[in-house]
Structure formats: C-alpha cells, structure tokens
N, C-alpha and C. Protein backbone atom coordinates (compact mmCIF):
# COMPACT_ATOMS: atom_id res chain seq x y z
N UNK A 1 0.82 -1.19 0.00
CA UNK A 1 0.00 0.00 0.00
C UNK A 1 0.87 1.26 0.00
N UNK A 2 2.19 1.28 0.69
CA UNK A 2 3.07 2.20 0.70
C UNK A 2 3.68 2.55 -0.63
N UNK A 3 3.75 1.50 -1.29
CA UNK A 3 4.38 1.97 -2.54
C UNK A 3 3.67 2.20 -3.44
N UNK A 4 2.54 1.87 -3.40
CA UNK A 4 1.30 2.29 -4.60
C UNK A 4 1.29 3.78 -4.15
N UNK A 5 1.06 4.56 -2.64
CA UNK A 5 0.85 5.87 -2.67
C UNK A 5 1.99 6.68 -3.31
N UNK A 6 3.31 5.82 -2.86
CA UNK A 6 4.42 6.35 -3.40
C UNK A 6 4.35 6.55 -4.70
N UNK A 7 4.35 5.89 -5.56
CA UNK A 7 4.23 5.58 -6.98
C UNK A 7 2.79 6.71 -7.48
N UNK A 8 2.05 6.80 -6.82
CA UNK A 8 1.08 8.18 -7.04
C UNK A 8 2.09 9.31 -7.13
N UNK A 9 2.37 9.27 -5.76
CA UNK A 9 2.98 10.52 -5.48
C UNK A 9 4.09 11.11 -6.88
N UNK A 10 4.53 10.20 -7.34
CA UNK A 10 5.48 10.16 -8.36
C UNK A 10 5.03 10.76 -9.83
N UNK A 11 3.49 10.06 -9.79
CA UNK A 11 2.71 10.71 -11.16
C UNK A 11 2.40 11.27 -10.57
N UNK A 12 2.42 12.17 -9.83
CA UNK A 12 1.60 13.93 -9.81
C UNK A 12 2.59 14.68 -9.79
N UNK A 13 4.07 14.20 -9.92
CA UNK A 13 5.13 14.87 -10.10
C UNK A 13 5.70 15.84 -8.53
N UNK A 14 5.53 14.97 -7.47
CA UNK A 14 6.06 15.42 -6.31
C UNK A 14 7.83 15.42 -6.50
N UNK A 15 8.02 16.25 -5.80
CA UNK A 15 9.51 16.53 -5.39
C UNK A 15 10.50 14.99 -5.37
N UNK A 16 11.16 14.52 -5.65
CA UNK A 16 12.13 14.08 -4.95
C UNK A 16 11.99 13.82 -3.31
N UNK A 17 12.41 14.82 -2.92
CA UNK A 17 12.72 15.18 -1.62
C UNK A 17 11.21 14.98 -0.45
N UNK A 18 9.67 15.43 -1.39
CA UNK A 18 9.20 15.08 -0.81
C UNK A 18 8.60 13.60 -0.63
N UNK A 19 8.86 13.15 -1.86
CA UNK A 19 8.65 11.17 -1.39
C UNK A 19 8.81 10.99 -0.75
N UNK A 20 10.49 11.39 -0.41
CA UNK A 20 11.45 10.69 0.39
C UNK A 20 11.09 10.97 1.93
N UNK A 21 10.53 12.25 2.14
CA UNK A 21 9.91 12.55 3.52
C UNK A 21 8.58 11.98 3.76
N UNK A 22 7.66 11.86 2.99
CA UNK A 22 6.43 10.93 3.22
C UNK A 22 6.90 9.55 3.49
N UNK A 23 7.34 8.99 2.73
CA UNK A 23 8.03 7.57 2.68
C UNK A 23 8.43 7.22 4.14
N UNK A 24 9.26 8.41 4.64
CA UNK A 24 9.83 7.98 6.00
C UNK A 24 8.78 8.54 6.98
N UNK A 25 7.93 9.11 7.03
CA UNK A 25 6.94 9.23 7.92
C UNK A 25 6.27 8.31 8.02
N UNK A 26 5.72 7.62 6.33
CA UNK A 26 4.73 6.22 6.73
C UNK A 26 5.34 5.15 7.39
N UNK A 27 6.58 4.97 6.94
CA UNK A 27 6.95 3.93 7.77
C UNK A 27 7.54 4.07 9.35
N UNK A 28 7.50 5.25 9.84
CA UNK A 28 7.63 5.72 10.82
C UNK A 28 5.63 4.94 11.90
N UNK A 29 4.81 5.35 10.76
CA UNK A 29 3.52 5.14 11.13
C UNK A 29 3.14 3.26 10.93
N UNK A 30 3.92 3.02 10.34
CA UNK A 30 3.91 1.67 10.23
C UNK A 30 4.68 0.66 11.01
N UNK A 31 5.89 1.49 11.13
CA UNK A 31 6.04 0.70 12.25
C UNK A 31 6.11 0.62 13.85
N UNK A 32 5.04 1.88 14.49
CA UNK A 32 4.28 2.15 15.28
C UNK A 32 3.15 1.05 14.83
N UNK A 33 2.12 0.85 13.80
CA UNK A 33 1.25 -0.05 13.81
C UNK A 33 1.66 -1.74 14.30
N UNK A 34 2.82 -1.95 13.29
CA UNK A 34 3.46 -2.96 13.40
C UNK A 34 4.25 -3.43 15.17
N UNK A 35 4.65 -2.80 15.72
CA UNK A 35 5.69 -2.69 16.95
C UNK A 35 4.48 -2.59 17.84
N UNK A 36 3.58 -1.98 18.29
CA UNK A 36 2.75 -1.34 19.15
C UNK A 36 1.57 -2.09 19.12
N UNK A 37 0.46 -2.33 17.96
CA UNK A 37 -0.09 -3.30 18.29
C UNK A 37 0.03 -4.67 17.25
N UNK A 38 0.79 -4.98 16.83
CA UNK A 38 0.53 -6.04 16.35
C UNK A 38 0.09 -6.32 14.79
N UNK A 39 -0.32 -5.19 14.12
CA UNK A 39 -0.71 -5.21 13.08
C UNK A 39 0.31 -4.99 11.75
N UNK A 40 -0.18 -5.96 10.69
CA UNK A 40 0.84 -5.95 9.17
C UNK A 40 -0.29 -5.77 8.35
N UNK A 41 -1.51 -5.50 8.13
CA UNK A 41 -2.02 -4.78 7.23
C UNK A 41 -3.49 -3.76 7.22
N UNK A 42 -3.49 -3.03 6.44
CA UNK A 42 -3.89 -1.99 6.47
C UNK A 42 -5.47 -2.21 6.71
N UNK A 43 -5.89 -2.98 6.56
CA UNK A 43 -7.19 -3.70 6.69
C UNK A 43 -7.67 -3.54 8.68
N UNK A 44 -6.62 -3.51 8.97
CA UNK A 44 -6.45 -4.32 10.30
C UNK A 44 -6.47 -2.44 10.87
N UNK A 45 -6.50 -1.93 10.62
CA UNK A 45 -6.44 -0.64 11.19
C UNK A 45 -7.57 0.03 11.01
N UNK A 46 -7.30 0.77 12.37
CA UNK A 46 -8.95 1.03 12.74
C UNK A 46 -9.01 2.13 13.65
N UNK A 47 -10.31 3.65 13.45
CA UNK A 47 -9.75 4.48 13.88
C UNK A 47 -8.91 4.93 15.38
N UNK A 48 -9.28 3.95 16.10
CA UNK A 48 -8.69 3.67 17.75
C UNK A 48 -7.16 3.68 17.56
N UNK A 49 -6.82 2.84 16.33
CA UNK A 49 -5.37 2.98 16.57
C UNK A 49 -4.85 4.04 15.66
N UNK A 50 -5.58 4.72 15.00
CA UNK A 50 -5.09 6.60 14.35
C UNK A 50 -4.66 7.20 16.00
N UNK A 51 -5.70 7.17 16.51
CA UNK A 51 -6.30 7.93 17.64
C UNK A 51 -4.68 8.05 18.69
N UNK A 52 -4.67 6.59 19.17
CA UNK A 52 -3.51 5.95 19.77
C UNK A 52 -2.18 7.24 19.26
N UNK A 53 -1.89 6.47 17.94
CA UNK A 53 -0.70 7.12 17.21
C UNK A 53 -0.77 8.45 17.53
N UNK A 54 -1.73 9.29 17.23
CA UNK A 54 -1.78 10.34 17.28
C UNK A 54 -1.36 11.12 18.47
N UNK A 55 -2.06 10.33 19.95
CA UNK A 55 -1.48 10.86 20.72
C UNK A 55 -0.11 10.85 21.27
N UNK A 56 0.25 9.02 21.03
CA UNK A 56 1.74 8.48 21.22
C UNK A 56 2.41 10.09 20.58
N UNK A 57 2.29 10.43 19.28
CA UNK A 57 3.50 11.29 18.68
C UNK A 57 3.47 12.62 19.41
N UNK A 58 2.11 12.86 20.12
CA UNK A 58 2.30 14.39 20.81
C UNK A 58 2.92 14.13 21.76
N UNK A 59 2.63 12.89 22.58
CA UNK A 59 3.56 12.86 23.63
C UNK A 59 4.79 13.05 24.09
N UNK A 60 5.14 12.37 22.49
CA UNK A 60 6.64 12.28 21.97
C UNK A 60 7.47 13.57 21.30
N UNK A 61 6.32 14.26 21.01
CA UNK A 61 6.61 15.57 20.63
C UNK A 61 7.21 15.85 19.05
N UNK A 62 6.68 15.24 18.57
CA UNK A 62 6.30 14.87 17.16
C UNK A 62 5.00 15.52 16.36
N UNK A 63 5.31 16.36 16.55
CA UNK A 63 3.63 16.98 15.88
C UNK A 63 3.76 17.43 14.90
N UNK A 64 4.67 17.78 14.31
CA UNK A 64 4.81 17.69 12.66
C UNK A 64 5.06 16.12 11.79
N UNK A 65 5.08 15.56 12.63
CA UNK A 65 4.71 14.09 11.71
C UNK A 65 3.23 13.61 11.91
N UNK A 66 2.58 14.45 12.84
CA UNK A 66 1.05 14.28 12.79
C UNK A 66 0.23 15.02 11.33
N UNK A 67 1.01 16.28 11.12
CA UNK A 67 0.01 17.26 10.78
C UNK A 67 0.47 16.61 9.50
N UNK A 68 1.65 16.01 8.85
CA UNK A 68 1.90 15.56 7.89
C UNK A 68 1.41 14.67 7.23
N UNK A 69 0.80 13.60 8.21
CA UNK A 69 0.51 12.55 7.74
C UNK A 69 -1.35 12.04 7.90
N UNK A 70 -1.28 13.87 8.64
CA UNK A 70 -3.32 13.57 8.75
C UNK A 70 -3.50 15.26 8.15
C-alpha cells in the first residue's frame, strides 16, 4: 500500500525530496502499527489505533509528523 501511494505521489510529479519525507513518515507510522499493536495490514487498522498514534507522537513531541501525515 506504501508503494502504490508512493508511486502516485510520483505521477503527480512530487519533489524528490518530498517522497522521500512521506516515505519515511509512513513507515515511521507503520512501524508504530506494526511494533505497538501487532498489526501488518492496512485492513487491520482502525480508527482507535489513528487515535492511539496520534497521541503516542504528541507525547513524543512529534507533531509535525502528525500534521503531515493527517
């Protein structure tokens, strides 16, 4: 699923630079899904664990990988 958005991102003619920063945010978000609860696909996600993430990253003080990626 990551690389299909990627591969969008590519035909709409995004930056370079910004793939490369989405890219590492999703998998930043993925592997929070993956590590945290247990989950490998996207099916399996559900808004409780947006919710979760969301707060995990303020906690963490990450809030520009929130606003980025919602």
């Amino acid at each position: 699923m990551i690389a299909e958005y990627l591969l969008d991102c590519r035909v709409h003619n995004l930056s370079k630079r910004t793939i490369e920063s989405y890219q590492s945010q999703l998998n930043v978000f993925y592997g929070y899904l993956r590590d945290v609860h247990g989950l490998n696909e996207l099916s399996e996600v559900s808004k409780l664990h947006l919710k979760k993430f969301i707060l995990n990253c303020q906690e963490e003080g990450k809030r520009k990988l929130i606003l980025i990626l919602f």
